[in-house]
C-alpha atoms as a PDB file:
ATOM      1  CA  UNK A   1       0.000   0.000   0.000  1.00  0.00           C
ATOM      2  CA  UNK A   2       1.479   3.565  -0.564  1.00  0.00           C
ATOM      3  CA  UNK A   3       0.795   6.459   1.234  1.00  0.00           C
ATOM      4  CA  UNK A   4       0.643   9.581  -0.830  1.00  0.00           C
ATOM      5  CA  UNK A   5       1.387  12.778   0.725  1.00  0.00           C
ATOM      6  CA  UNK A   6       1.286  15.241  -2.509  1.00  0.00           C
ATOM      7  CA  UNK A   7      -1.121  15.975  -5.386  1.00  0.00           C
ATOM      8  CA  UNK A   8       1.354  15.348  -7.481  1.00  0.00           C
ATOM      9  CA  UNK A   9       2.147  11.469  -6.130  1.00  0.00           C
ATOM     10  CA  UNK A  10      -1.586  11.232  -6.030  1.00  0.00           C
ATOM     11  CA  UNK A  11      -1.773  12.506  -9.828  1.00  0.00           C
ATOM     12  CA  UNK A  12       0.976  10.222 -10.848  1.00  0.00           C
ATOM     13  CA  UNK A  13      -0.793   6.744  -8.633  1.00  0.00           C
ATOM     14  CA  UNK A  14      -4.256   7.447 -10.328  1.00  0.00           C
ATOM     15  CA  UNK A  15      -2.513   7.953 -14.195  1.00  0.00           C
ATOM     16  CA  UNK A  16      -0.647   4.794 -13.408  1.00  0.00           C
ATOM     17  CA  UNK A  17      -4.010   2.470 -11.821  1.00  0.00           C
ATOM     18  CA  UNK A  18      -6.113   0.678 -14.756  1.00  0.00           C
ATOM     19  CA  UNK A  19      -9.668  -0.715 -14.232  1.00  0.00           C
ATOM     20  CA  UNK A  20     -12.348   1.310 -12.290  1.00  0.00           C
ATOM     21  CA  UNK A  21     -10.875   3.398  -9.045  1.00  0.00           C
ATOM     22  CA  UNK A  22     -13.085   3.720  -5.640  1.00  0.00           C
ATOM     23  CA  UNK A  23     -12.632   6.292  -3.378  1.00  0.00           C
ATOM     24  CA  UNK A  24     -13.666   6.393   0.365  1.00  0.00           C
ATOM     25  CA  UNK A  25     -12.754   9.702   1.714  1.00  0.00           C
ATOM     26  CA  UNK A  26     -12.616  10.036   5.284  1.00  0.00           C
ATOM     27  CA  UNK A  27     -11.010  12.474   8.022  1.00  0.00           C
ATOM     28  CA  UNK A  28      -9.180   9.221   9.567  1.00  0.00           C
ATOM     29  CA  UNK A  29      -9.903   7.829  13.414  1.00  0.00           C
ATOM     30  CA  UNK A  30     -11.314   5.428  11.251  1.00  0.00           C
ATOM     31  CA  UNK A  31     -13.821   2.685  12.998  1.00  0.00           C
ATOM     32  CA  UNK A  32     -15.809  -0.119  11.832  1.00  0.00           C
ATOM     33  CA  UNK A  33     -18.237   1.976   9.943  1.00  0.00           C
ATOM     34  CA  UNK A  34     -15.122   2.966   7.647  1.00  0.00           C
ATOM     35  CA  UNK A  35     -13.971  -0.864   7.388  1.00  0.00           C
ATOM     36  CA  UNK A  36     -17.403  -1.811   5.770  1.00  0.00           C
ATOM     37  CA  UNK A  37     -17.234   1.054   3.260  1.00  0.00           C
ATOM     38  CA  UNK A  38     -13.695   0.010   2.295  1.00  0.00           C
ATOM     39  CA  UNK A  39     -14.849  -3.607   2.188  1.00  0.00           C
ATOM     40  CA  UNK A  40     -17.137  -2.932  -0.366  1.00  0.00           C
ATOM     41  CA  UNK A  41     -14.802  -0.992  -2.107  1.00  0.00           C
ATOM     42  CA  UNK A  42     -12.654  -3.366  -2.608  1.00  0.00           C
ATOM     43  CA  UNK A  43     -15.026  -6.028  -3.967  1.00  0.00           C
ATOM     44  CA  UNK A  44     -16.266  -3.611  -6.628  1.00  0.00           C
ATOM     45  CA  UNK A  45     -13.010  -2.024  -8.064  1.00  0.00           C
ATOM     46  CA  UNK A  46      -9.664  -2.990  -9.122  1.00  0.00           C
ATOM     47  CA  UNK A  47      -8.417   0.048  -7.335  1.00  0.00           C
ATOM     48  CA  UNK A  48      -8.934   1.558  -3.808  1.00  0.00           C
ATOM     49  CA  UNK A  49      -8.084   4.896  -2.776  1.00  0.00           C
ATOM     50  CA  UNK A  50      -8.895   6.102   0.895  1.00  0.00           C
ATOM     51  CA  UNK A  51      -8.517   9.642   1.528  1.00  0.00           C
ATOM     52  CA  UNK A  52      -7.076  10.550   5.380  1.00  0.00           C
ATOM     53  CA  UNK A  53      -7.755  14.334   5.517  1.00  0.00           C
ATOM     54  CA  UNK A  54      -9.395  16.744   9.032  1.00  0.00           C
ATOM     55  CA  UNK A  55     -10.964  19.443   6.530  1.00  0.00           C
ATOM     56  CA  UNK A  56     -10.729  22.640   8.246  1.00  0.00           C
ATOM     57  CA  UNK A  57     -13.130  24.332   5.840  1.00  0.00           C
ATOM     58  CA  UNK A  58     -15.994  22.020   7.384  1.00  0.00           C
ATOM     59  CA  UNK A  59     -15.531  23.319  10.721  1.00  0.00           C
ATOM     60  CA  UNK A  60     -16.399  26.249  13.192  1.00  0.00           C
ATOM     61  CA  UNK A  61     -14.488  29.104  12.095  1.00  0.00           C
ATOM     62  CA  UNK A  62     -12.748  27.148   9.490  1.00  0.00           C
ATOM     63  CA  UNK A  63     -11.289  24.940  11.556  1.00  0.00           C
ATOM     64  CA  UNK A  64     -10.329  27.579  14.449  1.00  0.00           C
ATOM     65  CA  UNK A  65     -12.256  25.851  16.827  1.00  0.00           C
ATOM     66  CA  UNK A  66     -11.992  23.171  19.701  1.00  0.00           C
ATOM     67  CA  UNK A  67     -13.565  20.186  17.788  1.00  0.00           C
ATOM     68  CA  UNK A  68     -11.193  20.878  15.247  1.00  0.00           C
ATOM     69  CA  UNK A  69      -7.685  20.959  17.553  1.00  0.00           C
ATOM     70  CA  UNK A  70     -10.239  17.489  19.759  1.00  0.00           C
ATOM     71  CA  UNK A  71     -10.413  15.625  16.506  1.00  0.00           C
ATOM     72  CA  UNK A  72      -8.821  12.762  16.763  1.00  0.00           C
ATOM     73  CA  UNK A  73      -6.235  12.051  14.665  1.00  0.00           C
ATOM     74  CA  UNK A  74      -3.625   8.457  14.173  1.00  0.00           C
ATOM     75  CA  UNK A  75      -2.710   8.372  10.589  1.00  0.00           C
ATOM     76  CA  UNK A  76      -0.202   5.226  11.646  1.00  0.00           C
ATOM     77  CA  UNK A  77      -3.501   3.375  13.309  1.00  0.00           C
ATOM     78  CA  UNK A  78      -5.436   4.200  10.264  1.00  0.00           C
ATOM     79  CA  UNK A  79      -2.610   3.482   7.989  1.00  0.00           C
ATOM     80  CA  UNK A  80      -2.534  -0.230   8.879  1.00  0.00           C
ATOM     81  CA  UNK A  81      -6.431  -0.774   9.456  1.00  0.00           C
ATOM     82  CA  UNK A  82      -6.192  -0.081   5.469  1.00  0.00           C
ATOM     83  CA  UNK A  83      -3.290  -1.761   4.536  1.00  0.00           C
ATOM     84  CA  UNK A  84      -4.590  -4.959   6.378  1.00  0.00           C
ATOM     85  CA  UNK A  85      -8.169  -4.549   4.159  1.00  0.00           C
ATOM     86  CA  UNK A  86      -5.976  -4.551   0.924  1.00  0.00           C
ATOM     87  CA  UNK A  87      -6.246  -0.242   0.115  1.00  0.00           C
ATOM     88  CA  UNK A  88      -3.807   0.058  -2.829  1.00  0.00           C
ATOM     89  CA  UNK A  89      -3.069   3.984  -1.986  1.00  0.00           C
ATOM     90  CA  UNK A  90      -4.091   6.467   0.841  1.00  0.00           C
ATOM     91  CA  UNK A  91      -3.880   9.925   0.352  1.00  0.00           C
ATOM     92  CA  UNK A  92      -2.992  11.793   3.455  1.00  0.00           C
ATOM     93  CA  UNK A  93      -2.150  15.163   2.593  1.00  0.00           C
ATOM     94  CA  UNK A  94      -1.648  18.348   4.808  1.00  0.00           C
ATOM     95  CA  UNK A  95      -3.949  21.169   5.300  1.00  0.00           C
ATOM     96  CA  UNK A  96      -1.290  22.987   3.593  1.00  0.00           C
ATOM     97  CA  UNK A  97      -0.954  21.217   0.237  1.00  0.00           C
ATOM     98  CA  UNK A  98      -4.955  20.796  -0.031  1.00  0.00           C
ATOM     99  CA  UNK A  99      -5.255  24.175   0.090  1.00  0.00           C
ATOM    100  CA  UNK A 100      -2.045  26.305  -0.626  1.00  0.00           C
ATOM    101  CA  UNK A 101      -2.231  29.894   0.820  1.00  0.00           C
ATOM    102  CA  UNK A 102      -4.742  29.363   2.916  1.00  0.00           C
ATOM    103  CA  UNK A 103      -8.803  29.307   2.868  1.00  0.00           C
ATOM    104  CA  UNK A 104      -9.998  29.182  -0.930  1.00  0.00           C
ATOM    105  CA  UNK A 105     -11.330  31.748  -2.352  1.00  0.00           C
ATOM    106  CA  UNK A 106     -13.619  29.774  -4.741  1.00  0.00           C
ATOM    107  CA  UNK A 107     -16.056  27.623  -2.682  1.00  0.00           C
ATOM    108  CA  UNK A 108     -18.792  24.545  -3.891  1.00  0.00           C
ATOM    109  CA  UNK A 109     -22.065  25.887  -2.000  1.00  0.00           C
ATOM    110  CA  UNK A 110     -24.731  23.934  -1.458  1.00  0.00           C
ATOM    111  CA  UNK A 111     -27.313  26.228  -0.997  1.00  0.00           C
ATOM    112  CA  UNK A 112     -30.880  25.259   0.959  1.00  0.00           C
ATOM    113  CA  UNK A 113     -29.898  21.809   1.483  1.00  0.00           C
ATOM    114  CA  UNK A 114     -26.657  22.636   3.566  1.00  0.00           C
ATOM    115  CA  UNK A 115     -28.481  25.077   5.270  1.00  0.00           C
ATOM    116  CA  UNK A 116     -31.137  23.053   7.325  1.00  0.00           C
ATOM    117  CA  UNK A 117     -30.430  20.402   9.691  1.00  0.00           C
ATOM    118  CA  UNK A 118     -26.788  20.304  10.559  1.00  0.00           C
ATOM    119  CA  UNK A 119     -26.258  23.191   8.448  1.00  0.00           C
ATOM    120  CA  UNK A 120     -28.358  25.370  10.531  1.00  0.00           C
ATOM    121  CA  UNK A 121     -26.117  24.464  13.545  1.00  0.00           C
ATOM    122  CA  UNK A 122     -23.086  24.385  11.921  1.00  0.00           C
ATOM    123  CA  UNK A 123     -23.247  27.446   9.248  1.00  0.00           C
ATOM    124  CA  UNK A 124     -21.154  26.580   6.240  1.00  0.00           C
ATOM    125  CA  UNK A 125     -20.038  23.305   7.610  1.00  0.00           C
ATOM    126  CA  UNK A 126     -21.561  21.474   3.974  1.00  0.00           C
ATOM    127  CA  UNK A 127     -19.898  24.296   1.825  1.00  0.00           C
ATOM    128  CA  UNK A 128     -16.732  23.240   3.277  1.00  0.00           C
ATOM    129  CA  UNK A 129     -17.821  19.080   2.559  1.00  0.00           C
ATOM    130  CA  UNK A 130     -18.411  20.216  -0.788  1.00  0.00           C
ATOM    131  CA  UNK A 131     -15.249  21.990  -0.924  1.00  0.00           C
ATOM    132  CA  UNK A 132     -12.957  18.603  -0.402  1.00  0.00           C
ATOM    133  CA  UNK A 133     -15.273  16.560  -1.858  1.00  0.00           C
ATOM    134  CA  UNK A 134     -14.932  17.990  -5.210  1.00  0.00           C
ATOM    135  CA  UNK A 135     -11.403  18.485  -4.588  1.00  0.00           C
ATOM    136  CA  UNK A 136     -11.026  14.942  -3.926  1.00  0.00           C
ATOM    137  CA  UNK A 137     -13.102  13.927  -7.062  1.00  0.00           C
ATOM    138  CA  UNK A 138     -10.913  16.086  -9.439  1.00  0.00           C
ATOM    139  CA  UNK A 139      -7.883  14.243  -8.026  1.00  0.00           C
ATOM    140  CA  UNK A 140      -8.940  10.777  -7.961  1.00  0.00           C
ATOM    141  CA  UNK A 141     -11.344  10.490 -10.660  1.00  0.00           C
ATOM    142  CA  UNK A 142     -13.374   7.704  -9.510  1.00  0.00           C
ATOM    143  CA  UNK A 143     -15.710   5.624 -10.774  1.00  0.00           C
ATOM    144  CA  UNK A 144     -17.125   4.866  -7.660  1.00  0.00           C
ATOM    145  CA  UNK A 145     -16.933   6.823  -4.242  1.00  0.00           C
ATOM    146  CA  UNK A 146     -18.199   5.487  -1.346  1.00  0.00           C
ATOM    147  CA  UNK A 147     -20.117   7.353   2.008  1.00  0.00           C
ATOM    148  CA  UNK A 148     -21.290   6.193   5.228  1.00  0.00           C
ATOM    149  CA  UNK A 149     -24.848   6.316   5.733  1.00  0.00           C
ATOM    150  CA  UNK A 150     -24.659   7.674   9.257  1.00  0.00           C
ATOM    151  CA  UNK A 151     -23.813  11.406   7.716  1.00  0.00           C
ATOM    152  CA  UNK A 152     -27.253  11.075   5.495  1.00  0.00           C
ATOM    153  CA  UNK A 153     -27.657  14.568   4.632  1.00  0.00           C
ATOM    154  CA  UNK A 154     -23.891  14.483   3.586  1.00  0.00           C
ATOM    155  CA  UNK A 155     -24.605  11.545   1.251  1.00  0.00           C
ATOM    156  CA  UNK A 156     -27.992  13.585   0.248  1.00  0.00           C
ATOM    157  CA  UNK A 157     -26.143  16.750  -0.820  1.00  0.00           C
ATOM    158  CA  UNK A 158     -23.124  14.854  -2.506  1.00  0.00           C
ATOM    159  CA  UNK A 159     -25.700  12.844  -4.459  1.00  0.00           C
ATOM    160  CA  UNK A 160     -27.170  16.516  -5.335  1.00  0.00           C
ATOM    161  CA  UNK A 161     -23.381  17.900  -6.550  1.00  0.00           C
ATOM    162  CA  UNK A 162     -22.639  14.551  -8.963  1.00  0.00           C
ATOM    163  CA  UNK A 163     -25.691  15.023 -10.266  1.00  0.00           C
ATOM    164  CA  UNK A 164     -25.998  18.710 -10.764  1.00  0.00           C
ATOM    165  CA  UNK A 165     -22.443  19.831 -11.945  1.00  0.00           C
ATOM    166  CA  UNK A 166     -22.650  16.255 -14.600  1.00  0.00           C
ATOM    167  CA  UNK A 167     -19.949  14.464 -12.369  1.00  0.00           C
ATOM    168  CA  UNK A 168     -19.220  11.198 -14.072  1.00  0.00           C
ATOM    169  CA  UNK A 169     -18.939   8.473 -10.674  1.00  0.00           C
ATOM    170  CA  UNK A 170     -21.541   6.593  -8.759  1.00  0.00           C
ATOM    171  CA  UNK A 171     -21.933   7.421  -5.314  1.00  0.00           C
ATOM    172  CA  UNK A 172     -22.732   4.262  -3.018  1.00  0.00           C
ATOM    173  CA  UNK A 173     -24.126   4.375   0.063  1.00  0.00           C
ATOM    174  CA  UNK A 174     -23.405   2.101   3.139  1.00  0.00           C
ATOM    175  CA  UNK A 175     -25.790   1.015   5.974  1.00  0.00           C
ATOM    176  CA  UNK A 176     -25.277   2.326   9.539  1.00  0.00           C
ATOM    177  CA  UNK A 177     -22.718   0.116  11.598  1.00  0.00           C
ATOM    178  CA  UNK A 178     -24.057  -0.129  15.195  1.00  0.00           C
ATOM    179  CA  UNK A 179     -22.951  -1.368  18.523  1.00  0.00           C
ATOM    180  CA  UNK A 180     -24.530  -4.049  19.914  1.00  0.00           C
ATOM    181  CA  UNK A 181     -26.774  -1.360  21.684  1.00  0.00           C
ATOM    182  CA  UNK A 182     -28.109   0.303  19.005  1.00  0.00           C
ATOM    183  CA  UNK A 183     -25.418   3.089  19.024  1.00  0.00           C
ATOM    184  CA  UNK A 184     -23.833   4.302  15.509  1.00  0.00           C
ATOM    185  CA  UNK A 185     -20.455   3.385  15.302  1.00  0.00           C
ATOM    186  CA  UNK A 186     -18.851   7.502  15.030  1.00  0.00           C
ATOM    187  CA  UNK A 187     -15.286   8.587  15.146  1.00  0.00           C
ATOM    188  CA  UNK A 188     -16.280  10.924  17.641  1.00  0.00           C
ATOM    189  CA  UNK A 189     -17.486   8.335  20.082  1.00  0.00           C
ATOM    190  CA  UNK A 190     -13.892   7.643  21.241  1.00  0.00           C
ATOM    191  CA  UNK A 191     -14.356  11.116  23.042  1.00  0.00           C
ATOM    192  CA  UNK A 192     -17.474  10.116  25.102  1.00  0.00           C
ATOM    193  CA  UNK A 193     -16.693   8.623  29.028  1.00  0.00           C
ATOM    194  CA  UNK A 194     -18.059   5.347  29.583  1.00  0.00           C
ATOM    195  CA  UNK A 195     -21.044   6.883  31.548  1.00  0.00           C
ATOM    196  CA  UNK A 196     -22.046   9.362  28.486  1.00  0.00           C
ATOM    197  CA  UNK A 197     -21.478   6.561  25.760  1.00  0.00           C
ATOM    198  CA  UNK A 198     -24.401   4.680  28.070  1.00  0.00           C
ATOM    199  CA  UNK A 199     -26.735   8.108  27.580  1.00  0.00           C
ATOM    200  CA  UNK A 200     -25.721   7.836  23.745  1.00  0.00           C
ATOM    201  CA  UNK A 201     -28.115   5.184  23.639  1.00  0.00           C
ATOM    202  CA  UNK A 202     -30.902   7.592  23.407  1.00  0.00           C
ATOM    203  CA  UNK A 203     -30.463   8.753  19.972  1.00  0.00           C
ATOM    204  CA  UNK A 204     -30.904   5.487  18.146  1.00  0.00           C
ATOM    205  CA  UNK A 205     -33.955   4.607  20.655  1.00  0.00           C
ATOM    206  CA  UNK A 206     -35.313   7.583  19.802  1.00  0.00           C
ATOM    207  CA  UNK A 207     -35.536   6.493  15.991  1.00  0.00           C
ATOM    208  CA  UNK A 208     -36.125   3.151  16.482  1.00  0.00           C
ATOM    209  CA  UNK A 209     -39.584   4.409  18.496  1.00  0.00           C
ATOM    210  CA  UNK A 210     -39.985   6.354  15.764  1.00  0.00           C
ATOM    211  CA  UNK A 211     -39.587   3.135  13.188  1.00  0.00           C
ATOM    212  CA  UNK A 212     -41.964   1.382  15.702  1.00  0.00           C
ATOM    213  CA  UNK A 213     -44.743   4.144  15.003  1.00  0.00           C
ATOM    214  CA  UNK A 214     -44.424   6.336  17.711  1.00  0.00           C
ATOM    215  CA  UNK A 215     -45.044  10.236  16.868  1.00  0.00           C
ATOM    216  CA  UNK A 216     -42.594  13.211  16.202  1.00  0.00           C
ATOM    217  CA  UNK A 217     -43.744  14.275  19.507  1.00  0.00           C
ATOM    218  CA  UNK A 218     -43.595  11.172  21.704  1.00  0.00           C
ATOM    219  CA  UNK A 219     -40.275  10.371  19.917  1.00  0.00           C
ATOM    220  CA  UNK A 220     -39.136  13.826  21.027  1.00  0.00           C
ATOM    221  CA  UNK A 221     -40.581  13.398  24.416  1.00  0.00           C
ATOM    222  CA  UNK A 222     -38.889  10.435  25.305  1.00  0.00           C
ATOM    223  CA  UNK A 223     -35.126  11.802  23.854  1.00  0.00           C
ATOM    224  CA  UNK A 224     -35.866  15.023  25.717  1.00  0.00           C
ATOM    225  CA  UNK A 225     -36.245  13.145  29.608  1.00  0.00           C
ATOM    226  CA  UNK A 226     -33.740  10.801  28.746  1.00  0.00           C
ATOM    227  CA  UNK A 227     -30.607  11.914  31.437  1.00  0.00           C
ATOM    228  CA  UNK A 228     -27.433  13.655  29.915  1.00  0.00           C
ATOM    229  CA  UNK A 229     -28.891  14.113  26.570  1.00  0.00           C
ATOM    230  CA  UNK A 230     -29.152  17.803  24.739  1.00  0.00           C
ATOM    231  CA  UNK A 231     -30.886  17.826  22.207  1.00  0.00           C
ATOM    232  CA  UNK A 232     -30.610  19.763  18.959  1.00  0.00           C
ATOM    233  CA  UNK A 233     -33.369  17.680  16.856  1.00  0.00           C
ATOM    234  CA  UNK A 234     -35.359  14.974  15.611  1.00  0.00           C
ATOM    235  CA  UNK A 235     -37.025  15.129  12.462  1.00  0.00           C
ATOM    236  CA  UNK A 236     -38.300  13.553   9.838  1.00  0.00           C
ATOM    237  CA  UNK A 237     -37.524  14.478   6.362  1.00  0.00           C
ATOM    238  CA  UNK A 238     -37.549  13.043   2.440  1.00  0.00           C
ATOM    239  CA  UNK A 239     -34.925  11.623   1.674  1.00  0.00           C
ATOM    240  CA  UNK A 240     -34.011  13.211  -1.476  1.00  0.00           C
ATOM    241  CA  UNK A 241     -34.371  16.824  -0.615  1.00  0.00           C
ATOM    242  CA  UNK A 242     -34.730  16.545   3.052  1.00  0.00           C
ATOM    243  CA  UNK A 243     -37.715  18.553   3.437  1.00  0.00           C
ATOM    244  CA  UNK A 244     -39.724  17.767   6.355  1.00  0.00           C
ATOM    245  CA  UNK A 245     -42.675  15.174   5.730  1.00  0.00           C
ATOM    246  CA  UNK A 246     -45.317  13.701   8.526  1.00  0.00           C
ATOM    247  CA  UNK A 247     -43.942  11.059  11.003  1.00  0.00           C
ATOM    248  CA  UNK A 248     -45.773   8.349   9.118  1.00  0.00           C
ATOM    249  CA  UNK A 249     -44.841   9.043   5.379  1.00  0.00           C
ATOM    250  CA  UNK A 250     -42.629   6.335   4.266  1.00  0.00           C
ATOM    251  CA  UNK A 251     -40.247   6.032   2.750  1.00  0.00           C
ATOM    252  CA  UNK A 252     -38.791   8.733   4.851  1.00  0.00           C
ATOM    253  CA  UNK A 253     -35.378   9.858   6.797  1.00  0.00           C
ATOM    254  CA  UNK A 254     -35.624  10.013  10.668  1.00  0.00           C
ATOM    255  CA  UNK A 255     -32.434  12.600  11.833  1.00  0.00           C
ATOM    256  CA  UNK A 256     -31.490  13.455  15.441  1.00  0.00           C
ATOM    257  CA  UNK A 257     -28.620  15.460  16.764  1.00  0.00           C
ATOM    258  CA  UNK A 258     -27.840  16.353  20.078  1.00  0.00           C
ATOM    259  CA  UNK A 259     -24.856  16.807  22.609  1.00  0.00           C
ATOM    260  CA  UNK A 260     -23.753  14.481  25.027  1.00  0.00           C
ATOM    261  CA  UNK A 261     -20.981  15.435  27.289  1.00  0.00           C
ATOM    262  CA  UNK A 262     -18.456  16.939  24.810  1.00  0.00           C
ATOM    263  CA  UNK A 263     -19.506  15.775  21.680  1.00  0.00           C
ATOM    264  CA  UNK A 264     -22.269  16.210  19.392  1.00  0.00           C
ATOM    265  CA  UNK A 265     -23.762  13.382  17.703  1.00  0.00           C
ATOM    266  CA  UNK A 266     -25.982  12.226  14.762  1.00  0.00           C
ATOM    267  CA  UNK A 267     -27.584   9.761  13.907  1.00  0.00           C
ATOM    268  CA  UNK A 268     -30.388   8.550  11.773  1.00  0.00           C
ATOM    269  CA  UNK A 269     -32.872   5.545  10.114  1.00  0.00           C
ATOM    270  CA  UNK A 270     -34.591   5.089   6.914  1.00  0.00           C
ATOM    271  CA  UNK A 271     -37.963   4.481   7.360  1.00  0.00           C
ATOM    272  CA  UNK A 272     -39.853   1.910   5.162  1.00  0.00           C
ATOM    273  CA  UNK A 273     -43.219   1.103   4.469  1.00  0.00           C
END
């Protein structure tokens, strides 16, 4: 497996690779959510390229923030998770060479839909997803690119840029990985203290009453009393253009976030008919 630092060694790797190229792109403390998506990569193409990259344009104040400097970050951890499921190249590059001189000046914005949910607590936190992604797609030209499920109005508004801007690669979705509790496997969980990654619990109950047929409201009543738990939202949304739809439509997207401890969470379920 190599381990590309540069645009240019990444430029030179994907002119070299033959056969169709997946990409997983990730911001590394990788987890078993990540292993599944690479696992299907590999099955599918004759090439895998894993992107290890903290984007600071998809943080608070562009990456001037504490859950920027808290992410964690173990490239040599990560590097031999990927090497041991058969990656052919990772691309770990610094802030520096994505983005010589500093913040961008030309941005991918993704207007209404990165401006609800997640967007409306994290203003221009999508722009900067965008941002990379696109980046990353210019550099690797895959055929395939790969996303977690977990981050579904992520995969929602990536599906929206390939198919907007003409962007010739298939974007595949993965299913949630969860704990044997119901709790979304999450990079981020490796910050939570054994008592708050019990009171994480609530998010994924929360949607499953929800799956079960409970309402918005009795959903939302039951994450609100649960103990430790701060909650941000639960909705329900289409899952296409994730505008809000009635508890009971189906198919639909059930989304919560909400702070536990030090971290914030999200999580969400498809619901089917």
């Amino acid at each position: 497996m190599k381990i590309l630092k540069t645009k240019s060694e990444l430029r030179a790797f994907r002119a070299a690779a033959s056969g169709t190229v997946g990409l997983v792109p990730t911001m590394g403390a990788l987890h078993g959510g990540h292993a599944s998506l690479v696992r299907r990569a590999r099955e599918e193409n004759d090439t895998v390229v894993c992107s290890v990259f903290v984007n600071p344009l998809q943080f608070t104040d562009l990456g001037d923030c504490e859950d920027y400097r808290a992410y964690p970050r173990d490239l040599d951890a990560d590097a031999a998770l990927l090497d041991s499921l058969g990656v052919d190249a990772v691309f770990a590059p610094s802030v520096e060479e994505m983005y010589p001189g500093g913040t961008p000046r030309v941005w991918v914005r993704t207007g209404e839909m990165g401006s609800v949910l997640e967007g409306a607590s994290r203003p221009g936190h999508f722009d900067g997803v965008a941002t990379v992604v696109s980046k990353l797609f210019t550099l690797v030209r895959p055929d395939r690119a790969y996303f977690g499920q977990k981050d579904a109005q992520q995969v929602a508004i990536i599906r929206r840029l390939v198919a907007d801007l003409d962007l010739p690669l298939d974007i595949i979705s993965a299913p949630i990985v969860r704990a044997a509790d119901g709790v979304a496997e999450s990079s981020r969980n490796s910050r939570l203290s054994p008592v708050e990654r019990e009171q994480a619990v609530a998010l994924s109950q929360a949607l499953f009453a929800l799956r079960d047929g409970a309402s918005l409201d009795e959903a939302s009543a039951q994450l609100a009393s649960s103990p430790g738990v701060t909650v941000d939202y639960l909705t329900v949304v289409d899952p296409a253009t994730l505008e809000p739809v009635d508890a009971q439509h189906r198919p639909a997207l059930a989304l919560v976030a909400a702070q536990v401890g030090p971290v914030r969470l999200i999580d969400n379920l498809v619901l089917q008919a």
